[in-house]
N, C-alpha and C. Protein backbone atom coordinates (compact mmCIF):
# COMPACT_ATOMS: atom_id res chain seq x y z
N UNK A 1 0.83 -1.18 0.00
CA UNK A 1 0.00 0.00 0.00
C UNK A 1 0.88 1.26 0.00
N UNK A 2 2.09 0.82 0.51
CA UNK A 2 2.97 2.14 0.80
C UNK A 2 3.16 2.51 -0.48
N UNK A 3 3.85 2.00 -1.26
CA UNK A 3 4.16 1.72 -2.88
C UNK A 3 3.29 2.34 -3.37
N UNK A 4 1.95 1.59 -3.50
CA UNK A 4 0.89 2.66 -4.39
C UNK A 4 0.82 3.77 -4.07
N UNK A 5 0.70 4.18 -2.74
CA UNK A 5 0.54 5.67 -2.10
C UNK A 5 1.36 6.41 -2.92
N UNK A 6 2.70 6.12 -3.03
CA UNK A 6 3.54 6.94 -3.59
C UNK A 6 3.81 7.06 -5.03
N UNK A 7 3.69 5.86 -5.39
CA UNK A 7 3.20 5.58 -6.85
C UNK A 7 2.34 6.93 -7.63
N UNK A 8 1.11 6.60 -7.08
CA UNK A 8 -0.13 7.72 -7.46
C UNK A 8 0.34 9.24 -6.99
N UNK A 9 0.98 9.19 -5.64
CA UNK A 9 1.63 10.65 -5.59
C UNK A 9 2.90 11.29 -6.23
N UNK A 10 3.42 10.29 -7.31
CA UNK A 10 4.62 10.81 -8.37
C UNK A 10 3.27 10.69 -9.51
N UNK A 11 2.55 10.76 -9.92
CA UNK A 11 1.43 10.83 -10.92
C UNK A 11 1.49 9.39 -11.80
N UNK A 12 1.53 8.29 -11.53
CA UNK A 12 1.71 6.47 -11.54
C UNK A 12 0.18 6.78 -12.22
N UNK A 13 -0.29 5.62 -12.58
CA UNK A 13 -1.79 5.06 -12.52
C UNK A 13 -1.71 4.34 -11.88
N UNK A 14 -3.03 3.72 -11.56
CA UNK A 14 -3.14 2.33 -10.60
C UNK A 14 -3.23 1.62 -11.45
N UNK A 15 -2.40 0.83 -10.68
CA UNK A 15 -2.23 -0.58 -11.56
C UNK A 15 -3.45 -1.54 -11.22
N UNK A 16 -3.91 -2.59 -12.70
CA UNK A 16 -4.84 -2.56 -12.65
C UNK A 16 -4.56 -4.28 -12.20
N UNK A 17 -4.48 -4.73 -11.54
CA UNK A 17 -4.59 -6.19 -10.62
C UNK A 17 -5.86 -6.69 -9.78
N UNK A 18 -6.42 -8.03 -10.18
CA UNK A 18 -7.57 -8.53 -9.74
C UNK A 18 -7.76 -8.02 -8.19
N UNK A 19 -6.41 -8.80 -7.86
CA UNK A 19 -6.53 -8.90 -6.43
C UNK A 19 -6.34 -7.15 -5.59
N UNK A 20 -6.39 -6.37 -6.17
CA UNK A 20 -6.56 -4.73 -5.96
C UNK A 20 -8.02 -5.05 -4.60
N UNK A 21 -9.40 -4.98 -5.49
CA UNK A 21 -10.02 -4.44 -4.85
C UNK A 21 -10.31 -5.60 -3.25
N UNK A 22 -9.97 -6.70 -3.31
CA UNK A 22 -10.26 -7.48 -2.04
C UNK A 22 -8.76 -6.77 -0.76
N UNK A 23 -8.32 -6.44 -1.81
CA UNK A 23 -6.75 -5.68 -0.56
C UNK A 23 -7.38 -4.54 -0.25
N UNK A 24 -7.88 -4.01 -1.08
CA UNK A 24 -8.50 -2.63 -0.41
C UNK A 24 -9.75 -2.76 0.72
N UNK A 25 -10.52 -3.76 0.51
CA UNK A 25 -11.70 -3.92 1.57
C UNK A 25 -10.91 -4.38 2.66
N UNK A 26 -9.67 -5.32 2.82
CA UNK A 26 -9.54 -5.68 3.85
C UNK A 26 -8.51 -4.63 4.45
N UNK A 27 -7.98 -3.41 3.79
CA UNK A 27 -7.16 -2.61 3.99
C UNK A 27 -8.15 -1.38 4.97
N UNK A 28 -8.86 -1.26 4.47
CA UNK A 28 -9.88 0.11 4.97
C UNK A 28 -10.30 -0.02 6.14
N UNK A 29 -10.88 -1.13 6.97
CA UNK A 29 -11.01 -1.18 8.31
C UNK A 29 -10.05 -0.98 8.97
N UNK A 30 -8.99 -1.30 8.74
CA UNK A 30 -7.17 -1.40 9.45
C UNK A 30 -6.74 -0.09 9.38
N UNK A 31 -7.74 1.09 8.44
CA UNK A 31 -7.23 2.53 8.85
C UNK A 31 -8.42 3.06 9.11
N UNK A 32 -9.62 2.65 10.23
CA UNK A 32 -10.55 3.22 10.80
C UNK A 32 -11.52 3.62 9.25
N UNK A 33 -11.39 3.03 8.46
CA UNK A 33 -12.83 2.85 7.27
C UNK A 33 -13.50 2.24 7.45
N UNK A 34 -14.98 2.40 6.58
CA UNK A 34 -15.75 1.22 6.74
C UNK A 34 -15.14 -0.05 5.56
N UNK A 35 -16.10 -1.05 5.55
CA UNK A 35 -15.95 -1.93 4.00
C UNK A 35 -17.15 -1.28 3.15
N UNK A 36 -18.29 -0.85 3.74
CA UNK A 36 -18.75 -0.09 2.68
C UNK A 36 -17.95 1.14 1.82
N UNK A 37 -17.45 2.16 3.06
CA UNK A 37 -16.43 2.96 2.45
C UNK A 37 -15.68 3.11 1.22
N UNK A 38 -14.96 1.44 1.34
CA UNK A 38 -14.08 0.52 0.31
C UNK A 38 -14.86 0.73 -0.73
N UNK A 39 -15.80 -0.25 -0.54
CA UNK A 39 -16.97 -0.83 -1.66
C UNK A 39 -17.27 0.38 -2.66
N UNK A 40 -17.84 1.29 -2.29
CA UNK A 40 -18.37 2.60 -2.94
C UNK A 40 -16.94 3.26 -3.33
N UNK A 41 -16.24 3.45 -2.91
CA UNK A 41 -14.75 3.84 -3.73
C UNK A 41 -14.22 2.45 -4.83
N UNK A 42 -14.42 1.92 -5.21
CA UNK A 42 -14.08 0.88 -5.95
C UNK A 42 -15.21 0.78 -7.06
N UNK A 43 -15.99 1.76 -7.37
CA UNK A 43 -17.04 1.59 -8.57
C UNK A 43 -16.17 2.36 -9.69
N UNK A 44 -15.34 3.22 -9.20
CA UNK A 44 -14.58 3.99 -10.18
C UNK A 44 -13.30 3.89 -10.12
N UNK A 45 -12.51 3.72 -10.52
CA UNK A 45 -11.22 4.12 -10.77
C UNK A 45 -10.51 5.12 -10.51
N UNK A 46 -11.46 6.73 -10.23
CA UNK A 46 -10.99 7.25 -9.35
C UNK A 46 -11.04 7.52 -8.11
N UNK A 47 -12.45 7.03 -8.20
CA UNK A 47 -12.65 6.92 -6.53
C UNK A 47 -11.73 5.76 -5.86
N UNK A 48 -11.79 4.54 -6.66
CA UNK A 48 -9.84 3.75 -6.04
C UNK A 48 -8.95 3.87 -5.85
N UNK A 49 -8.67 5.08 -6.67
CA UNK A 49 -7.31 5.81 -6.49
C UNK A 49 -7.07 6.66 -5.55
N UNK A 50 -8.38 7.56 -4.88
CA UNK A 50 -8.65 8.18 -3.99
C UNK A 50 -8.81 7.29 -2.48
N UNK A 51 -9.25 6.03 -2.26
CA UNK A 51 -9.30 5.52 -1.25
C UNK A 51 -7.95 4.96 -1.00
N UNK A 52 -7.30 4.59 -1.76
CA UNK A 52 -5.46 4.27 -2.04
C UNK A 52 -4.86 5.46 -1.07
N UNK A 53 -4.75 6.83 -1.85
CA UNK A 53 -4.17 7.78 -1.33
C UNK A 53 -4.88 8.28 -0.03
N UNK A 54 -5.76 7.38 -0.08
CA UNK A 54 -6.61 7.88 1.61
C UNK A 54 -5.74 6.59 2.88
N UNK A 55 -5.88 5.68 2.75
CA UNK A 55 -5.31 4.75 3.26
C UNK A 55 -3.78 4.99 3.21
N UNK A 56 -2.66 5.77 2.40
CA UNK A 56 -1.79 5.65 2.12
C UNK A 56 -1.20 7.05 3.25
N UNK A 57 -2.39 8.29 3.82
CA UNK A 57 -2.38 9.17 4.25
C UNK A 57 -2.22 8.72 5.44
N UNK A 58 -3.61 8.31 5.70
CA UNK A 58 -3.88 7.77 7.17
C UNK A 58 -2.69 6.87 8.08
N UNK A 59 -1.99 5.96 6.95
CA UNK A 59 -0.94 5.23 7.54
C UNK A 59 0.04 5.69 7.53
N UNK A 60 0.57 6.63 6.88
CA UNK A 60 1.64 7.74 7.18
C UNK A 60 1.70 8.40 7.98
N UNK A 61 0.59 9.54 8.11
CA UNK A 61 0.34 10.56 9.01
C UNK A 61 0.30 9.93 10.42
N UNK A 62 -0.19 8.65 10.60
CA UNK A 62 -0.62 8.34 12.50
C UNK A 62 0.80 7.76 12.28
N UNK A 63 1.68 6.93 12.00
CA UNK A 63 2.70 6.49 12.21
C UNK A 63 3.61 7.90 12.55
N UNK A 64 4.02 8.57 11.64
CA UNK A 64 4.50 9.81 12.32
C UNK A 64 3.99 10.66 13.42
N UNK A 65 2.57 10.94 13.94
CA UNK A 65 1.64 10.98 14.97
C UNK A 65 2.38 10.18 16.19
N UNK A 66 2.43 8.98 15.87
CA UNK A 66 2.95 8.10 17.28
C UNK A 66 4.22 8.46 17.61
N UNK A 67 5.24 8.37 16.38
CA UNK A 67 6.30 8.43 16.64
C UNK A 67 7.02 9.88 17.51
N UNK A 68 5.80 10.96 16.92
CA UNK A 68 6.24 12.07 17.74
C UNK A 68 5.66 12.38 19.47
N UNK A 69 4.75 11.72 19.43
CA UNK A 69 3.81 11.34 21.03
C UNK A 69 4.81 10.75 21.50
N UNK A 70 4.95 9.43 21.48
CA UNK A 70 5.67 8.74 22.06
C UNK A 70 7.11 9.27 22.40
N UNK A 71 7.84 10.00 21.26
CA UNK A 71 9.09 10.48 21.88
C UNK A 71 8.56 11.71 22.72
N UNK A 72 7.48 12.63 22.61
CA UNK A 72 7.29 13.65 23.55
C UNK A 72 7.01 13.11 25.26
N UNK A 73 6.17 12.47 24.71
CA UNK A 73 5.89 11.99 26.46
C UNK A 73 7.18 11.37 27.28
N UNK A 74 7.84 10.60 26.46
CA UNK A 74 9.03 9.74 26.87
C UNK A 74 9.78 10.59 27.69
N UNK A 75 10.19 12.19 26.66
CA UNK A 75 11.12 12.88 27.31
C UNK A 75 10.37 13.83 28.23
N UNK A 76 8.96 14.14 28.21
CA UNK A 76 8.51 14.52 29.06
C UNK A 76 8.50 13.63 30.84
N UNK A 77 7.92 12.17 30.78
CA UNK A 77 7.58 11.83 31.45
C UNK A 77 9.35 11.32 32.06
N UNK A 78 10.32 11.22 31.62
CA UNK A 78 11.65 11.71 32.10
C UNK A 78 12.16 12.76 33.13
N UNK A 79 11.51 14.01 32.58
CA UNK A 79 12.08 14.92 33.13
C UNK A 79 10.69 15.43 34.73
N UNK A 80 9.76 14.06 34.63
CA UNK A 80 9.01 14.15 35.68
C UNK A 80 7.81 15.11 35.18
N UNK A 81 7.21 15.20 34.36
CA UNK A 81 6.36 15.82 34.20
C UNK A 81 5.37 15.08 33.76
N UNK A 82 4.67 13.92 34.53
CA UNK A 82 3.77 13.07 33.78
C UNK A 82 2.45 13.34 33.34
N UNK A 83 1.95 14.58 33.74
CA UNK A 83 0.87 15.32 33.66
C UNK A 83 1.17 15.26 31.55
N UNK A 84 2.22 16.12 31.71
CA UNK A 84 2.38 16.77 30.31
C UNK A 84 2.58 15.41 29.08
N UNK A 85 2.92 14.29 29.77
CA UNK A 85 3.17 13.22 29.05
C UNK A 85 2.34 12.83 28.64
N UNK A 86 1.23 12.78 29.49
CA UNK A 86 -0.40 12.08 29.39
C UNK A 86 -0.97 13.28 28.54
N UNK A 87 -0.80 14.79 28.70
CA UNK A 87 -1.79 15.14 27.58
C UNK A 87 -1.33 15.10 26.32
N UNK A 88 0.25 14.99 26.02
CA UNK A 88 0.51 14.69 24.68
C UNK A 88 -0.13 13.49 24.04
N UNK A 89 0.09 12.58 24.75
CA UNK A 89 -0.96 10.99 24.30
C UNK A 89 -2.42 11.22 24.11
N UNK A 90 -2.38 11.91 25.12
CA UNK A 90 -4.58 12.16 25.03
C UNK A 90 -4.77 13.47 23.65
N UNK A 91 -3.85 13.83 23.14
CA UNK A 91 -3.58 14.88 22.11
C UNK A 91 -3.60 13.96 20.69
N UNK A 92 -2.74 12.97 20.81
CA UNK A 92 -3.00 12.21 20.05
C UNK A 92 -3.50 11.18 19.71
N UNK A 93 -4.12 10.93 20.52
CA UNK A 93 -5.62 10.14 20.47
C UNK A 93 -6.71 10.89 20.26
N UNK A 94 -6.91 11.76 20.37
CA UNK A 94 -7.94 12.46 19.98
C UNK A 94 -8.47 12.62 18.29
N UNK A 95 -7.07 12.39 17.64
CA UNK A 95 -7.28 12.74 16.26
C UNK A 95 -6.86 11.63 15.58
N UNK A 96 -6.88 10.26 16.46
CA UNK A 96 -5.92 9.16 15.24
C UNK A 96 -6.87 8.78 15.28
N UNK A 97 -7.48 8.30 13.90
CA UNK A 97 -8.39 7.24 13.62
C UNK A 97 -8.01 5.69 13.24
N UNK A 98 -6.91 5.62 12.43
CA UNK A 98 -6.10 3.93 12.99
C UNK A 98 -6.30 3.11 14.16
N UNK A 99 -6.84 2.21 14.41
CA UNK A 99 -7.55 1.43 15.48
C UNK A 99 -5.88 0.74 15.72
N UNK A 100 -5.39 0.39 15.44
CA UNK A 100 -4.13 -0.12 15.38
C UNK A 100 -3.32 0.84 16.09
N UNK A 101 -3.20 1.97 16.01
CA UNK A 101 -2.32 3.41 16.40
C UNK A 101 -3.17 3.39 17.44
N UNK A 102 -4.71 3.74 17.92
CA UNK A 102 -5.48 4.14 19.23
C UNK A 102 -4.86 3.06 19.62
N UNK A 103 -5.02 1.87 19.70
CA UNK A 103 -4.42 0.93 20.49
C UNK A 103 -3.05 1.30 21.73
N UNK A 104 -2.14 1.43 20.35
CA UNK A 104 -1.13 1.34 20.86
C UNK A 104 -0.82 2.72 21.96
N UNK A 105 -1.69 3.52 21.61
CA UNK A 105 -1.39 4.77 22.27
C UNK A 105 -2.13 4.85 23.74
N UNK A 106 -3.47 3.63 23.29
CA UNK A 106 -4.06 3.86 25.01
C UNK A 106 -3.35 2.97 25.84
N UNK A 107 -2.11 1.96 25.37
CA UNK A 107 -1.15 1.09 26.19
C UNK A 107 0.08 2.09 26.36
N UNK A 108 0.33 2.92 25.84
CA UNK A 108 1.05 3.94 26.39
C UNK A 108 0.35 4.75 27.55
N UNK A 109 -0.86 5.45 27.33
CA UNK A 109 -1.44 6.17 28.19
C UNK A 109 -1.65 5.17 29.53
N UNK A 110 -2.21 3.79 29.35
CA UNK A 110 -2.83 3.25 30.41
C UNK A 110 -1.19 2.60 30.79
N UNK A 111 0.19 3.03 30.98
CA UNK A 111 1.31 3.34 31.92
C UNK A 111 1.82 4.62 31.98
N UNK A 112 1.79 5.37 31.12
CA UNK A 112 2.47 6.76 31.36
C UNK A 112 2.63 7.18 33.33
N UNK A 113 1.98 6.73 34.55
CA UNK A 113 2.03 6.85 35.04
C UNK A 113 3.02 5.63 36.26
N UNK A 114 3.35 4.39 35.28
CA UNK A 114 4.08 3.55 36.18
C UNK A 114 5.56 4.53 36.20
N UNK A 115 6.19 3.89 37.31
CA UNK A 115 7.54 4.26 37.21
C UNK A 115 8.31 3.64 36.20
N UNK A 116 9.74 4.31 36.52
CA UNK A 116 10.47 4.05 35.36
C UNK A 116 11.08 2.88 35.45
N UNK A 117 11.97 1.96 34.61
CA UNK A 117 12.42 0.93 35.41
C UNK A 117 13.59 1.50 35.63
N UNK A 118 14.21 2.05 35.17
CA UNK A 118 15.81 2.65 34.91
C UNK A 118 16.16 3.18 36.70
């Protein structure tokens, strides 16, 4: 998916492969879509290309999302400020729709408050 994302964002076409639209239905729930979502973007060709670069967004953008939470709170909740650690996480949970990313971020939030082991 990464591939196509970028593919279509150097101006690519989509390539036209059977197995396209069953990757995309099972792709769209895994970035907080529906399968209807899928379904109705897959009548057109550009609307496929558009749910591609939607999926291709979503998994970019929250991966960089985490990666910057997670190092904020880290060095926050370091320097003893666990208050500020927890609202960076609750900052970014607020706006990730990736069920995969909320996950991982409310297992950060639900310790941000253990001690450290160090």
């Amino acid at each position: 998916m990464i591939d196509l994302g970028l593919a279509l964002a150097n101006g690519a076409d989509l390539p036209q492969d059977p197995e396209m639209p069953e990757l995309l239905r099972r792709m769209a729930p895994q970035v907080g879509m529906t399968r209807a979502e899928a379904d109705n973007a897959l009548a057109r060709a550009v609307d496929t290309a558009s749910l591609v670069r939607e999926i291709h967004r979503r998994t970019r953008e929250g991966t960089y999302r985490l990666g910057r939470a997670f190092g904020a709170s880290d060095s926050l909740k370091a320097s003893g400020d666990r208050a500020g650690a927890r609202k960076v996480l609750e900052d970014a949970m607020a706006v990730e729709v990736v069920p995969l990313y909320r996950a991982q971020l409310q297992a950060y939030l639900d310790h941000v408050d253990d001690p450290d082991d160090t």
